[in-house]
N, C-alpha and C. Protein backbone atom coordinates (compact mmCIF):
# COMPACT_ATOMS: atom_id res chain seq x y z
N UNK A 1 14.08 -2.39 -41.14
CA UNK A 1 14.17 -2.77 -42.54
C UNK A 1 12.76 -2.69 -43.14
N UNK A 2 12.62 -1.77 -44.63
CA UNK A 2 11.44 -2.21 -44.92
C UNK A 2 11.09 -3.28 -45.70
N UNK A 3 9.75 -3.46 -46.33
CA UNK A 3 9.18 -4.47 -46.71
C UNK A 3 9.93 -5.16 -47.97
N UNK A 4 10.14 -3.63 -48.52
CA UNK A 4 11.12 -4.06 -50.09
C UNK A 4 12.25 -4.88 -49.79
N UNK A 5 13.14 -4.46 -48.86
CA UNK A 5 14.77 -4.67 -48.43
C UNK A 5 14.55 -6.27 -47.88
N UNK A 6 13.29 -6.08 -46.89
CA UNK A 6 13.41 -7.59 -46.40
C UNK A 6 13.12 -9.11 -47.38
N UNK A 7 12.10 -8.62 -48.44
CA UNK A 7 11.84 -9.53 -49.58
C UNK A 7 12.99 -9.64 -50.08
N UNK A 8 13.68 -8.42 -50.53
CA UNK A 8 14.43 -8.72 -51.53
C UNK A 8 16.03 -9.29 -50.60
N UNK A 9 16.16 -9.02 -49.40
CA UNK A 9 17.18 -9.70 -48.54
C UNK A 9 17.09 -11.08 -48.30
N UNK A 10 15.75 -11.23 -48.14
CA UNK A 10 15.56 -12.62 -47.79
C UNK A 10 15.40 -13.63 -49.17
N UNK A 11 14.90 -13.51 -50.05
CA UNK A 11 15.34 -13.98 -51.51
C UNK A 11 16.82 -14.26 -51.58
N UNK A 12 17.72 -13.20 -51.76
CA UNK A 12 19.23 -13.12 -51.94
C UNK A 12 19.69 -13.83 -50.95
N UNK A 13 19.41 -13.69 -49.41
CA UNK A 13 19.62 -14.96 -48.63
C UNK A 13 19.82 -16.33 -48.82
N UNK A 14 18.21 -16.84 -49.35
CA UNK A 14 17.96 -18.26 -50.13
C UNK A 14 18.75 -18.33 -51.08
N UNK A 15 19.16 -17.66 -52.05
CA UNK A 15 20.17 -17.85 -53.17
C UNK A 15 21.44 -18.47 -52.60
N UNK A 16 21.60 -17.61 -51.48
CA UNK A 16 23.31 -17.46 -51.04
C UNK A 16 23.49 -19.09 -50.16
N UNK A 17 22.38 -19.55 -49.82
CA UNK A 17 22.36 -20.33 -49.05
C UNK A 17 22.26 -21.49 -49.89
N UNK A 18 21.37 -21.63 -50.75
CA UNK A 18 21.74 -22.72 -52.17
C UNK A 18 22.82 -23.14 -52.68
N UNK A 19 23.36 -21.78 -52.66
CA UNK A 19 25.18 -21.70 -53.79
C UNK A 19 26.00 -22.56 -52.90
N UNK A 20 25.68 -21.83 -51.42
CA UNK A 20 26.53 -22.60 -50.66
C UNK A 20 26.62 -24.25 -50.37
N UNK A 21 25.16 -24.41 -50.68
CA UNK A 21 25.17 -25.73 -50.14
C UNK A 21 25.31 -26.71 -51.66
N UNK A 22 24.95 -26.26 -52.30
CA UNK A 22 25.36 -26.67 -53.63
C UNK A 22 27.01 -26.51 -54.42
N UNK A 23 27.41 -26.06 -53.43
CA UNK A 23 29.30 -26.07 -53.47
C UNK A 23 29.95 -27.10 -52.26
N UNK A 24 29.03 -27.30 -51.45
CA UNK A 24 29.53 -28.65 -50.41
C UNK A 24 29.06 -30.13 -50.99
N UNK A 25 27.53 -29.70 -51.47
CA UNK A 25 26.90 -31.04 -52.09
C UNK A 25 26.79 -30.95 -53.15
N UNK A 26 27.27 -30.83 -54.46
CA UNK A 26 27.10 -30.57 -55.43
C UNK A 26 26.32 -31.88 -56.22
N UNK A 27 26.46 -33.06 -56.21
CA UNK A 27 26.34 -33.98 -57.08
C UNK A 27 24.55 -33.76 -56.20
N UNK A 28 24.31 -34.18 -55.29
CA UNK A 28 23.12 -33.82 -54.17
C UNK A 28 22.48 -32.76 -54.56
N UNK A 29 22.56 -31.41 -55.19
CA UNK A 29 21.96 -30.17 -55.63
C UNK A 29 21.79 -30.44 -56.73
N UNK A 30 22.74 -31.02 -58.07
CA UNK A 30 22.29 -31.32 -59.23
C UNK A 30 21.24 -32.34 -59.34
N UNK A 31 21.32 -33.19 -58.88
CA UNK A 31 20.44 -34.12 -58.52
C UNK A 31 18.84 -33.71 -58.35
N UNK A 32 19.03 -32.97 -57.45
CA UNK A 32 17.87 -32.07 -56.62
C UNK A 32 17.20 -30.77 -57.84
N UNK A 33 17.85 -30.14 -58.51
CA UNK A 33 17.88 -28.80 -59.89
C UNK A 33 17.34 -30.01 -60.92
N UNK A 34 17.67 -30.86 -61.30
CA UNK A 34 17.47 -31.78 -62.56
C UNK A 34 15.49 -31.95 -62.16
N UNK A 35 15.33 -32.81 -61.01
CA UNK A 35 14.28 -33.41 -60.65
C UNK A 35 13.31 -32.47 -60.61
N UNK A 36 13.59 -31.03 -60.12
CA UNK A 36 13.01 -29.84 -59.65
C UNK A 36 12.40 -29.57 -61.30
N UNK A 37 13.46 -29.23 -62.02
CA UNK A 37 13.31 -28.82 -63.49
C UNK A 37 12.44 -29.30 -63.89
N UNK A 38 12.63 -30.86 -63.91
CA UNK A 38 11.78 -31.52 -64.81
C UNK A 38 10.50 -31.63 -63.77
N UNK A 39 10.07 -31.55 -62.70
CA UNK A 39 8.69 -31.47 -62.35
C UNK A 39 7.93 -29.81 -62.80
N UNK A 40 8.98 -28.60 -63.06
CA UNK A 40 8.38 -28.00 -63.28
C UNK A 40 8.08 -27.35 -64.71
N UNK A 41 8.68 -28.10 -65.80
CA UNK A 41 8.85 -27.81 -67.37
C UNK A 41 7.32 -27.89 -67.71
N UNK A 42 7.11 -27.48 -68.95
CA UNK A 42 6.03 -27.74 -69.71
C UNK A 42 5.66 -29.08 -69.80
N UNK A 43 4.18 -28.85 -69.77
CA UNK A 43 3.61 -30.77 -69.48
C UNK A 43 2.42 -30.37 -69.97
N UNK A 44 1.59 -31.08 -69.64
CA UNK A 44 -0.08 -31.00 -69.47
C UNK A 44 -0.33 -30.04 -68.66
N UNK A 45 0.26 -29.51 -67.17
CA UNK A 45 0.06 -28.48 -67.01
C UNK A 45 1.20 -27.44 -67.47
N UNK A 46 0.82 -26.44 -67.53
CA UNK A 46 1.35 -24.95 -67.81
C UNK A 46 2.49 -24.65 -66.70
N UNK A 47 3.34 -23.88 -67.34
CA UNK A 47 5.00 -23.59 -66.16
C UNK A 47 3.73 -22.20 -64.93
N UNK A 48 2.80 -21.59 -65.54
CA UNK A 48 2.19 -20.91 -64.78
C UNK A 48 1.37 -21.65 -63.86
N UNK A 49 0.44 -22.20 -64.27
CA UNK A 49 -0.43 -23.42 -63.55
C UNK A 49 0.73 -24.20 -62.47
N UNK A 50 1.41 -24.52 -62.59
CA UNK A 50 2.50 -24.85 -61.66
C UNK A 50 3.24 -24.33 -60.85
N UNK A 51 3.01 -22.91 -61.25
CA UNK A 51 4.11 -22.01 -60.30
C UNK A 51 2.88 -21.47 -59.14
N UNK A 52 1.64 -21.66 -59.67
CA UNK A 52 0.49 -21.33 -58.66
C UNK A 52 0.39 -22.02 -58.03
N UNK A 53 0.59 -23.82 -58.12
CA UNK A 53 0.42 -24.87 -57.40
C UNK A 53 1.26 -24.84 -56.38
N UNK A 54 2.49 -24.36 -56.43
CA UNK A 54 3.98 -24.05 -55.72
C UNK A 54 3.17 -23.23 -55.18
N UNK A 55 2.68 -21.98 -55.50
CA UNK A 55 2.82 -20.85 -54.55
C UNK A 55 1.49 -21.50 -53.26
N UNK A 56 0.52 -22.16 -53.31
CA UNK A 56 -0.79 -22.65 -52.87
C UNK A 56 0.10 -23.87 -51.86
N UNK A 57 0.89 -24.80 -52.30
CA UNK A 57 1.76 -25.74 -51.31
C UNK A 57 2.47 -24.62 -50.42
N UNK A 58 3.45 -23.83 -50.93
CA UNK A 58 4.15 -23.10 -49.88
C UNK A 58 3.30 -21.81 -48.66
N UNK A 59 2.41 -21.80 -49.03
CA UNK A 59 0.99 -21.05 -48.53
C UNK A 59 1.09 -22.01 -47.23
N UNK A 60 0.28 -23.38 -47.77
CA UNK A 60 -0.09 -24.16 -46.75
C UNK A 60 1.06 -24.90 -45.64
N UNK A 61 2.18 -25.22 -46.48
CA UNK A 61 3.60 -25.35 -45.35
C UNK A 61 3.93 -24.57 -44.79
N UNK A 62 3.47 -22.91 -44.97
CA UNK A 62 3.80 -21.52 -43.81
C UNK A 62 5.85 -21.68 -44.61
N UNK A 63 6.08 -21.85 -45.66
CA UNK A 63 7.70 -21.94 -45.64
C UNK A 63 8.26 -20.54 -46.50
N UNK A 64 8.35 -19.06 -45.74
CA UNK A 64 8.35 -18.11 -46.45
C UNK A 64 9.35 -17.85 -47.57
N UNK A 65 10.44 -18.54 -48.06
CA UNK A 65 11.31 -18.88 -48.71
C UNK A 65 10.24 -18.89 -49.89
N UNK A 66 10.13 -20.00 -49.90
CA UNK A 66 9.01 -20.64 -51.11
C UNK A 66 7.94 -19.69 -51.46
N UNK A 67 7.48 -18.76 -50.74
CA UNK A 67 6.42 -17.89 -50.96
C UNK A 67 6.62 -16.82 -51.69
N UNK A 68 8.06 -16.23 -50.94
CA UNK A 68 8.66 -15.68 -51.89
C UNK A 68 9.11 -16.22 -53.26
N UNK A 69 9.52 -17.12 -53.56
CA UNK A 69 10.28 -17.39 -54.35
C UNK A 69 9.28 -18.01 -55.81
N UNK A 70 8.11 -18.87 -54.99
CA UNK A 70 7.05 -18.74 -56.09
C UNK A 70 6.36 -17.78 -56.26
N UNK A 71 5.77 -17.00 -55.14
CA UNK A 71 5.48 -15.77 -55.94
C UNK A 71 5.91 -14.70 -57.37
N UNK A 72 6.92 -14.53 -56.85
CA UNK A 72 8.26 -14.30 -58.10
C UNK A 72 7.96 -15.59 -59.44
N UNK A 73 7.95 -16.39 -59.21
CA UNK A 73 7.95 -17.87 -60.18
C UNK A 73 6.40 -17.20 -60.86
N UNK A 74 5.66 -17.10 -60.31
CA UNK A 74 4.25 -16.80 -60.59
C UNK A 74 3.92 -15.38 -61.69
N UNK A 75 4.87 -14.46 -61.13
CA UNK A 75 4.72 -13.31 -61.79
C UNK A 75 5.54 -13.56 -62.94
N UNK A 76 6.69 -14.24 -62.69
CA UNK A 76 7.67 -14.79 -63.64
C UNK A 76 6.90 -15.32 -65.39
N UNK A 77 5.84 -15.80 -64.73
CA UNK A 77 5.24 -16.98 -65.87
C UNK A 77 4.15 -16.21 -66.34
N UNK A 78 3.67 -14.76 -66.03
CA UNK A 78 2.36 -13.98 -66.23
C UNK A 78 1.55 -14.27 -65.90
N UNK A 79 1.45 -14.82 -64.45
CA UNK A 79 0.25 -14.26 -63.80
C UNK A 79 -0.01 -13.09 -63.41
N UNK A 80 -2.11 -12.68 -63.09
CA UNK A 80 -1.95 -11.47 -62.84
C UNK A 80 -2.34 -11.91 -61.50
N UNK A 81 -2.23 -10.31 -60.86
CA UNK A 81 -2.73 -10.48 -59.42
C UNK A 81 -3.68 -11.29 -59.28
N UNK A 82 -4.90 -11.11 -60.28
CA UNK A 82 -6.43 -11.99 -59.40
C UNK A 82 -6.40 -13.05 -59.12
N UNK A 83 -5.02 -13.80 -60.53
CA UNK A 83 -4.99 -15.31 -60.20
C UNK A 83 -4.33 -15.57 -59.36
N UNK A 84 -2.94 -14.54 -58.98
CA UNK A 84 -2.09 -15.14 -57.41
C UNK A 84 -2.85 -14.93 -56.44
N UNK A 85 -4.25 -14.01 -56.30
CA UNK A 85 -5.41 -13.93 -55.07
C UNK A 85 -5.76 -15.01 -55.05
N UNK A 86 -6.62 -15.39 -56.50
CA UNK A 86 -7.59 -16.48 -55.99
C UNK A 86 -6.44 -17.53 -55.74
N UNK A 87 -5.65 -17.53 -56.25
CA UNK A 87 -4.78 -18.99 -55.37
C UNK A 87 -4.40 -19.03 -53.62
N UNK A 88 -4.49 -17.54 -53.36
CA UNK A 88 -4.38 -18.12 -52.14
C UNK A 88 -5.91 -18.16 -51.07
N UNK A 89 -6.99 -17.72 -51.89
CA UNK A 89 -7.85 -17.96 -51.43
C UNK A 89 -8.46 -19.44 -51.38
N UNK A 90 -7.73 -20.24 -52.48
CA UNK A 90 -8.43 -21.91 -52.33
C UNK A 90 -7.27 -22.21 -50.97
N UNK A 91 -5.95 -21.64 -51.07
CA UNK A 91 -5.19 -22.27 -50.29
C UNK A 91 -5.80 -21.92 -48.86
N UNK A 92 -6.11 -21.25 -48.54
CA UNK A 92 -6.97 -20.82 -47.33
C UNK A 92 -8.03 -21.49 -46.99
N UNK A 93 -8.46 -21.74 -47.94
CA UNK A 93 -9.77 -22.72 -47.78
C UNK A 93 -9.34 -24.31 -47.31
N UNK A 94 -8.12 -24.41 -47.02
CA UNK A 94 -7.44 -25.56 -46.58
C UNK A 94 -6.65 -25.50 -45.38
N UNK A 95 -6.24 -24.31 -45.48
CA UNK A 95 -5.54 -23.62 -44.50
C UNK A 95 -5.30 -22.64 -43.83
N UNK A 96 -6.67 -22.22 -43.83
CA UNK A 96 -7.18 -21.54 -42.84
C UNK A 96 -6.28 -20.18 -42.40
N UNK A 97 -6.54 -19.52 -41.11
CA UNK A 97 -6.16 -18.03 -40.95
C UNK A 97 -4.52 -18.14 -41.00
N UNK A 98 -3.51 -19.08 -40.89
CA UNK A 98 -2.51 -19.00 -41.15
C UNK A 98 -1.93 -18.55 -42.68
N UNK A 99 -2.18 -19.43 -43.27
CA UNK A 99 -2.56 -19.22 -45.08
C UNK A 99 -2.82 -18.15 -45.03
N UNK A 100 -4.15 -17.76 -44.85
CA UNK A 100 -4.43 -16.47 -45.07
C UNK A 100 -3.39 -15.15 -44.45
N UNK A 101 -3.11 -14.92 -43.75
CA UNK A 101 -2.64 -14.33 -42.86
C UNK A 101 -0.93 -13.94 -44.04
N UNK A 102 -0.52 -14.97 -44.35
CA UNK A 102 0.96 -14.73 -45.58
C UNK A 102 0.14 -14.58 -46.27
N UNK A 103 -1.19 -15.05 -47.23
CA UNK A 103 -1.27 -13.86 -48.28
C UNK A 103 -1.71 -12.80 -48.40
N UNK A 104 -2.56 -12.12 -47.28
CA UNK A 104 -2.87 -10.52 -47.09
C UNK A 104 -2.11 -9.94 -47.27
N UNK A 105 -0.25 -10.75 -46.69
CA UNK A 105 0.49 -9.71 -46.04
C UNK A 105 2.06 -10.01 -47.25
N UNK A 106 2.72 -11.19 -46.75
CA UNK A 106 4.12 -11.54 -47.48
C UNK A 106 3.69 -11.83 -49.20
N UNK A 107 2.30 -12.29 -49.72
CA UNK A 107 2.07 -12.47 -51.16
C UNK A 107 2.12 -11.22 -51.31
N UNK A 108 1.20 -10.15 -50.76
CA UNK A 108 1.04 -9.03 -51.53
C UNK A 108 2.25 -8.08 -51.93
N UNK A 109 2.96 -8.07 -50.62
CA UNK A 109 4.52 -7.37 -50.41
C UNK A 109 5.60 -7.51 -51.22
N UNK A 110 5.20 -9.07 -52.09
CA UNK A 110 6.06 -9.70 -52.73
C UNK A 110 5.79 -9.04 -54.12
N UNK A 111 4.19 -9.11 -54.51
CA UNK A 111 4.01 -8.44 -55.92
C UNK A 111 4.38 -6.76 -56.16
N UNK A 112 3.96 -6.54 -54.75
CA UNK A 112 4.02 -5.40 -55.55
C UNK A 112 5.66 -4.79 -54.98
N UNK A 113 6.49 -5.47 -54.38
CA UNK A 113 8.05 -5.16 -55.29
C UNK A 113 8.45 -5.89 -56.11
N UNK A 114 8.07 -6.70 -56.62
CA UNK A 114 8.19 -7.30 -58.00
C UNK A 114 7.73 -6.81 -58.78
N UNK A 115 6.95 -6.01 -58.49
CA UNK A 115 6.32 -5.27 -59.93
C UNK A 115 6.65 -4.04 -60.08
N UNK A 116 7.16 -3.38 -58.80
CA UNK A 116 7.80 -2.37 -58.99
C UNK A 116 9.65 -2.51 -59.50
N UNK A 117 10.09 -3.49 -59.65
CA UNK A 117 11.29 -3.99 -60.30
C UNK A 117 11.37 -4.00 -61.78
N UNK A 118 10.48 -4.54 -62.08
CA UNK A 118 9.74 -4.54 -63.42
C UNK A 118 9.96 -3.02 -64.18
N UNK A 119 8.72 -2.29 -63.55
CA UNK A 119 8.94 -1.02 -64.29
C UNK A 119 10.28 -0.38 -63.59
């Protein structure tokens, strides 16, 4: 499988796996979507500034779901590349060659089929 198929498999995965569990637990997922929402709406910080903070936490938890999925969130909100770099370069600076190591490889893989979706 390549790089494209597996991002974009493993995304659609996480979806499929949400729906599902959000059709067994539903009141538990709304619950969970409401709280989510509202930590990530417009505030004092920016829906972008936040989707970088996401992508810099899921960096440092190693949780490739989230990496994907804020990455996407990130490009979502107009960031450009330098700022999803330098975010994972502070995240590295915390977390060391692991961190680093997903964003050389699963951040970059992520933009640039997301950006090739785009056009």
């Amino acid at each position: 499988m390549d790089a494209r198929n597996s991002i974009e498999t493993t995304l659609l995965t996480y979806k499929k796996g949400l729906g599902d569990f959000t059709g067994k637990m539903p009141e538990f997922a709304s619950r969970f979507n409401a709280f989510t929402e509202a930590c990530f709406g417009e505030g004092a910080l920016s829906q972008k500034q936040k989707q970088l903070i996401a992508l810099g936490i899921s960096l440092h938890a190693q949780d490739e779901y989230c990496i994907i999925y804020h990455t996407k969130g990130c490009l979502d909100q107009g960031c450009s590349e330098q700022e999803i770099l330098e975010a994972v370069g502070v995240t590295a600076a915390f977390g060391g060659g692991a961190t680093m190591s997903q964003g050389v490889t699963l951040v970059q893989e992520c933009m640039q089929e997301f950006n090739q979706l785009e056009h």
